[in-house]
N, C-alpha and C. Protein backbone atom coordinates (compact mmCIF):
# COMPACT_ATOMS: atom_id res chain seq x y z
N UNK A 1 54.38 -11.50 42.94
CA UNK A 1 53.26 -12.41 42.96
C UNK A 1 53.61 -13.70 42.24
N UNK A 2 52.87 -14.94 42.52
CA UNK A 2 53.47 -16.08 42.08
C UNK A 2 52.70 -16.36 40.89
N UNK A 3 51.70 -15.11 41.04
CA UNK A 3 50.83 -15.46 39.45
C UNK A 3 51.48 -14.88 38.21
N UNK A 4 52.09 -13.88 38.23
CA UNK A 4 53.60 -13.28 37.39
C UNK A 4 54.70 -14.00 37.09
N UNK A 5 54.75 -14.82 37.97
CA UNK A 5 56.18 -15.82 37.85
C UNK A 5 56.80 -15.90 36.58
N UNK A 6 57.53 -15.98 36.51
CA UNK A 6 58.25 -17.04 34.72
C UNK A 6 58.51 -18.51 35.00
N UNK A 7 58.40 -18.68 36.13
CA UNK A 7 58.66 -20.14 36.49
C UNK A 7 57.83 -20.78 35.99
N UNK A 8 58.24 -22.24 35.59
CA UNK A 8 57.27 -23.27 34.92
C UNK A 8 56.54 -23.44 36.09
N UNK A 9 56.97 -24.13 37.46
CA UNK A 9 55.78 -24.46 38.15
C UNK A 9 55.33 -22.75 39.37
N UNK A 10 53.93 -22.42 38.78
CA UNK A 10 53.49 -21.42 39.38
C UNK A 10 52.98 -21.63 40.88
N UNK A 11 53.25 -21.81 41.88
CA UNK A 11 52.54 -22.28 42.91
C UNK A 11 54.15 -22.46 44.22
N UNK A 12 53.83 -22.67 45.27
CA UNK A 12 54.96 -23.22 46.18
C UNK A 12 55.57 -24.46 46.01
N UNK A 13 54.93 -25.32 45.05
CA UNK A 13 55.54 -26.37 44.88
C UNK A 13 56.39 -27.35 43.98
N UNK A 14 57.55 -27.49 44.36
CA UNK A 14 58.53 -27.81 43.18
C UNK A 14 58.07 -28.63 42.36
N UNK A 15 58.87 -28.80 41.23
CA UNK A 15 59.06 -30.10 40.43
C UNK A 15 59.23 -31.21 41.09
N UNK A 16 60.13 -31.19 41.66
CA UNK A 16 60.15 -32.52 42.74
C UNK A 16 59.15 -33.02 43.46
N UNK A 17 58.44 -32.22 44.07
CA UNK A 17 56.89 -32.17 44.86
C UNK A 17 55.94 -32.93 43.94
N UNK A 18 55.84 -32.34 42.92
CA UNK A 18 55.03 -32.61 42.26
C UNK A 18 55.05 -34.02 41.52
N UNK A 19 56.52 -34.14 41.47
CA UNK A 19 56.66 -35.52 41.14
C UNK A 19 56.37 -36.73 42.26
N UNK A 20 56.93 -36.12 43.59
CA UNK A 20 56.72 -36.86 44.48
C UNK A 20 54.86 -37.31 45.38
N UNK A 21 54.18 -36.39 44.68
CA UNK A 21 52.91 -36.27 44.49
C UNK A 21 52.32 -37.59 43.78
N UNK A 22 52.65 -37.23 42.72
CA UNK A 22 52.15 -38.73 41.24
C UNK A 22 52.55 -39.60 41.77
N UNK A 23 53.84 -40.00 42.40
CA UNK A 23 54.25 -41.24 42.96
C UNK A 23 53.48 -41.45 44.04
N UNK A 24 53.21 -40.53 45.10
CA UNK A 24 52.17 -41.25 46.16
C UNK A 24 50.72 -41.65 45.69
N UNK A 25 49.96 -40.86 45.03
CA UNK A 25 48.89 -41.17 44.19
C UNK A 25 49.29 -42.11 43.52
N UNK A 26 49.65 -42.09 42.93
CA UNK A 26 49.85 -43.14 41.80
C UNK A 26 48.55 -43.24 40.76
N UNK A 27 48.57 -42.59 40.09
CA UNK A 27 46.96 -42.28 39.38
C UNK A 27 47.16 -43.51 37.87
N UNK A 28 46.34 -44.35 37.95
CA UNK A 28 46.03 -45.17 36.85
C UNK A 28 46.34 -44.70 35.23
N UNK A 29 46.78 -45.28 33.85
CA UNK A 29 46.88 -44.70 33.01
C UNK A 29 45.43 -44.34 32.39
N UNK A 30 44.68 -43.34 31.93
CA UNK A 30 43.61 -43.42 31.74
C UNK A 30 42.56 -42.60 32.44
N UNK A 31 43.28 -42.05 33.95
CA UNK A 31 42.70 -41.73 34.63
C UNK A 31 42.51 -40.19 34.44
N UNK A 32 40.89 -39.56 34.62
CA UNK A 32 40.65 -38.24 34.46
C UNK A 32 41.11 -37.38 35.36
N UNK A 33 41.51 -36.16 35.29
CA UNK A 33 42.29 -35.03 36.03
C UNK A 33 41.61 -34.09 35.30
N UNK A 34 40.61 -33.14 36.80
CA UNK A 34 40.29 -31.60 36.46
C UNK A 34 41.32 -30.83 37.53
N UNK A 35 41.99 -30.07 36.49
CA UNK A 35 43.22 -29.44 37.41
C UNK A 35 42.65 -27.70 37.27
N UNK A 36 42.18 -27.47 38.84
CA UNK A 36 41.43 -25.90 38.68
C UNK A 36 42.73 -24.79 38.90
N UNK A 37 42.55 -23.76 38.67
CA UNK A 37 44.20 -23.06 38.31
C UNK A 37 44.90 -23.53 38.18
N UNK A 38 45.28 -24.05 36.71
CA UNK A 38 46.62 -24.87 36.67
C UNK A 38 47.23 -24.13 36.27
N UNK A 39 47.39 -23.03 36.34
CA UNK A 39 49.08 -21.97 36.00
C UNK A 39 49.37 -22.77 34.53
N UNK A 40 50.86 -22.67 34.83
CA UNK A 40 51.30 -23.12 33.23
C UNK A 40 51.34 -24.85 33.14
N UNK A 41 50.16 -25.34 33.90
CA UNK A 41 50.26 -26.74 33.16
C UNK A 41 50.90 -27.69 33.60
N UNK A 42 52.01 -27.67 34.59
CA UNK A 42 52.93 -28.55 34.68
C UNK A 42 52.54 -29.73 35.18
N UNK A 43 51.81 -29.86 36.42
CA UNK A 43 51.12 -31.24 36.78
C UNK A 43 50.76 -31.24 35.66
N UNK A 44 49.07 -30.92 35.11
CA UNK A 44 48.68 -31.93 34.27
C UNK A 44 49.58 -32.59 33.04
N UNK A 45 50.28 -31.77 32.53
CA UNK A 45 51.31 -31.88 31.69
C UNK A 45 52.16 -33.29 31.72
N UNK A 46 52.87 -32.77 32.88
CA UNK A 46 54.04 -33.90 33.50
C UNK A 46 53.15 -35.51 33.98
N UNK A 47 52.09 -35.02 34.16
CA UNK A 47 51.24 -36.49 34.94
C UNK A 47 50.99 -37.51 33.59
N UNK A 48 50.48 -36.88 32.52
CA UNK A 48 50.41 -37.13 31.38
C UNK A 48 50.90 -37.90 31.04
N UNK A 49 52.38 -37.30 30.99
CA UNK A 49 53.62 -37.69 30.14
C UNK A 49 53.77 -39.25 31.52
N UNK A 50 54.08 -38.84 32.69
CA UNK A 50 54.78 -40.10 33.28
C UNK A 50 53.68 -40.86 33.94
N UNK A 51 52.53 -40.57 33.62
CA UNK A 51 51.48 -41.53 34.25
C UNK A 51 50.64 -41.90 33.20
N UNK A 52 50.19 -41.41 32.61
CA UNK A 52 49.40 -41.43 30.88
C UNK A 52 47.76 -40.97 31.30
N UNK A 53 47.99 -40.35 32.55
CA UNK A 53 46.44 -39.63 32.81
C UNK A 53 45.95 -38.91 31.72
N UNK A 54 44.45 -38.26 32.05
CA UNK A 54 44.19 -37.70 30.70
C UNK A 54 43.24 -36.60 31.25
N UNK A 55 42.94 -35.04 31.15
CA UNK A 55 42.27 -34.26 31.56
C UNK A 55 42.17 -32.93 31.12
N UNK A 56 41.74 -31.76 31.84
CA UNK A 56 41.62 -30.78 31.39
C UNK A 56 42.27 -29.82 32.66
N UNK A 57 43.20 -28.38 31.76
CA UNK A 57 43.57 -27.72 32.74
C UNK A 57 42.51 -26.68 32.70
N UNK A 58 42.26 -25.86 33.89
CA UNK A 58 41.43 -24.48 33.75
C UNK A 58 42.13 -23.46 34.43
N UNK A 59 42.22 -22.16 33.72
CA UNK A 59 42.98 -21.11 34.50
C UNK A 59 42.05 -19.74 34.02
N UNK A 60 42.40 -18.32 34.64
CA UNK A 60 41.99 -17.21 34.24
C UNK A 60 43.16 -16.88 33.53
N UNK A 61 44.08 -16.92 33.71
CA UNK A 61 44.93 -16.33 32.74
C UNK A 61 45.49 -17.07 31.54
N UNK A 62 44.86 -16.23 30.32
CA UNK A 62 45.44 -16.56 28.62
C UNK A 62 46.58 -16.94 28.74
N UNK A 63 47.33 -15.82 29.03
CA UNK A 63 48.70 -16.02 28.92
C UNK A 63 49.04 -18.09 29.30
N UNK A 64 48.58 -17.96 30.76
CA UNK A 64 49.23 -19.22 31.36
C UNK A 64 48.56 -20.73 30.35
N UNK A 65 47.12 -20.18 29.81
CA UNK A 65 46.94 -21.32 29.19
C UNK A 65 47.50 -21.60 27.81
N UNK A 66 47.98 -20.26 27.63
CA UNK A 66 48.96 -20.62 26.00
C UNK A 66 50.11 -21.41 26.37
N UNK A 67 50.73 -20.60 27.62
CA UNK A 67 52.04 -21.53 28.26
C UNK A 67 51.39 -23.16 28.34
N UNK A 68 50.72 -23.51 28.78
CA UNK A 68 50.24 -24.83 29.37
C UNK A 68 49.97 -25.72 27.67
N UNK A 69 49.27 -25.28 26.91
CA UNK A 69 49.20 -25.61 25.70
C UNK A 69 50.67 -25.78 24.78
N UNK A 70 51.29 -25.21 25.03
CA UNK A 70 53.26 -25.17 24.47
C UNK A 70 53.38 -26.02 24.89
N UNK A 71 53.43 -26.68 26.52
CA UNK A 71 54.03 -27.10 27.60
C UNK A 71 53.51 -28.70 27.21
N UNK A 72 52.11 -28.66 26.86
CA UNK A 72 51.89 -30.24 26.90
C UNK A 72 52.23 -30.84 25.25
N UNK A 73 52.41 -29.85 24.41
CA UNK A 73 53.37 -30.16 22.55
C UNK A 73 54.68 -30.47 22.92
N UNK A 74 55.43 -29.64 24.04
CA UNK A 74 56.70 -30.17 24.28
C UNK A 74 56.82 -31.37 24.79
N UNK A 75 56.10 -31.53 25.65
CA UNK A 75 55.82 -33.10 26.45
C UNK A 75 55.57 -34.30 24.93
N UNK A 76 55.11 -33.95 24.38
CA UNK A 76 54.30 -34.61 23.84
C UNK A 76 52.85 -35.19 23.98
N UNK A 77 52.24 -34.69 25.09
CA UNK A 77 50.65 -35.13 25.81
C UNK A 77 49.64 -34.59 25.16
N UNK A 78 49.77 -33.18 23.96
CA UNK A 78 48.74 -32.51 23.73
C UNK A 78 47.52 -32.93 23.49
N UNK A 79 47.57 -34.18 22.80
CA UNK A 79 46.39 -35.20 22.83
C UNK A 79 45.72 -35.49 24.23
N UNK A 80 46.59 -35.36 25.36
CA UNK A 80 45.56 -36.12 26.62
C UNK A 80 45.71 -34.76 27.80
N UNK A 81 46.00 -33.79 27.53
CA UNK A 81 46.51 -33.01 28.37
C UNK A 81 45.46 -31.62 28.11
């Protein structure tokens, strides 16, 4: 299951995707993001960091939101993430 994963990004879609995502959006610095199952965080995380968006992740699983909470201290975003 992809909800088990160990992978940072939980879902079918790469890092790359996801980057290539923010670049077509292109989301303003400032701009709010409700990210609904965000697994371990990585969009909102990564959008953060290279766009300076600012929002909230929501998931059912603890586990993934402790990951997502690590994930945006490593980034450095924990403030907007």
């Amino acid at each position: 299951m992809i909800r088990e994963s160990s992978h940072r990004v939980c879902n079918p879609f790469t890092s790359e995707k996801l980057a290539i995502l923010g670049q077509a959006i292109s989301p303003s610095p400032g701009t709010r993001v409700l990210d609904l199952a965000c697994g371990k965080g990585e969009l909102m995380c990564t959008w953060a960091r290279d766009h300076g968006v600012t929002g909230t992740g929501v998931d059912i699983s603890a586990a993934f939101i402790g990951a997502a909470r690590a994930r945006a201290v490593e980034l450095g975003v924990a403030d907007r993430a």
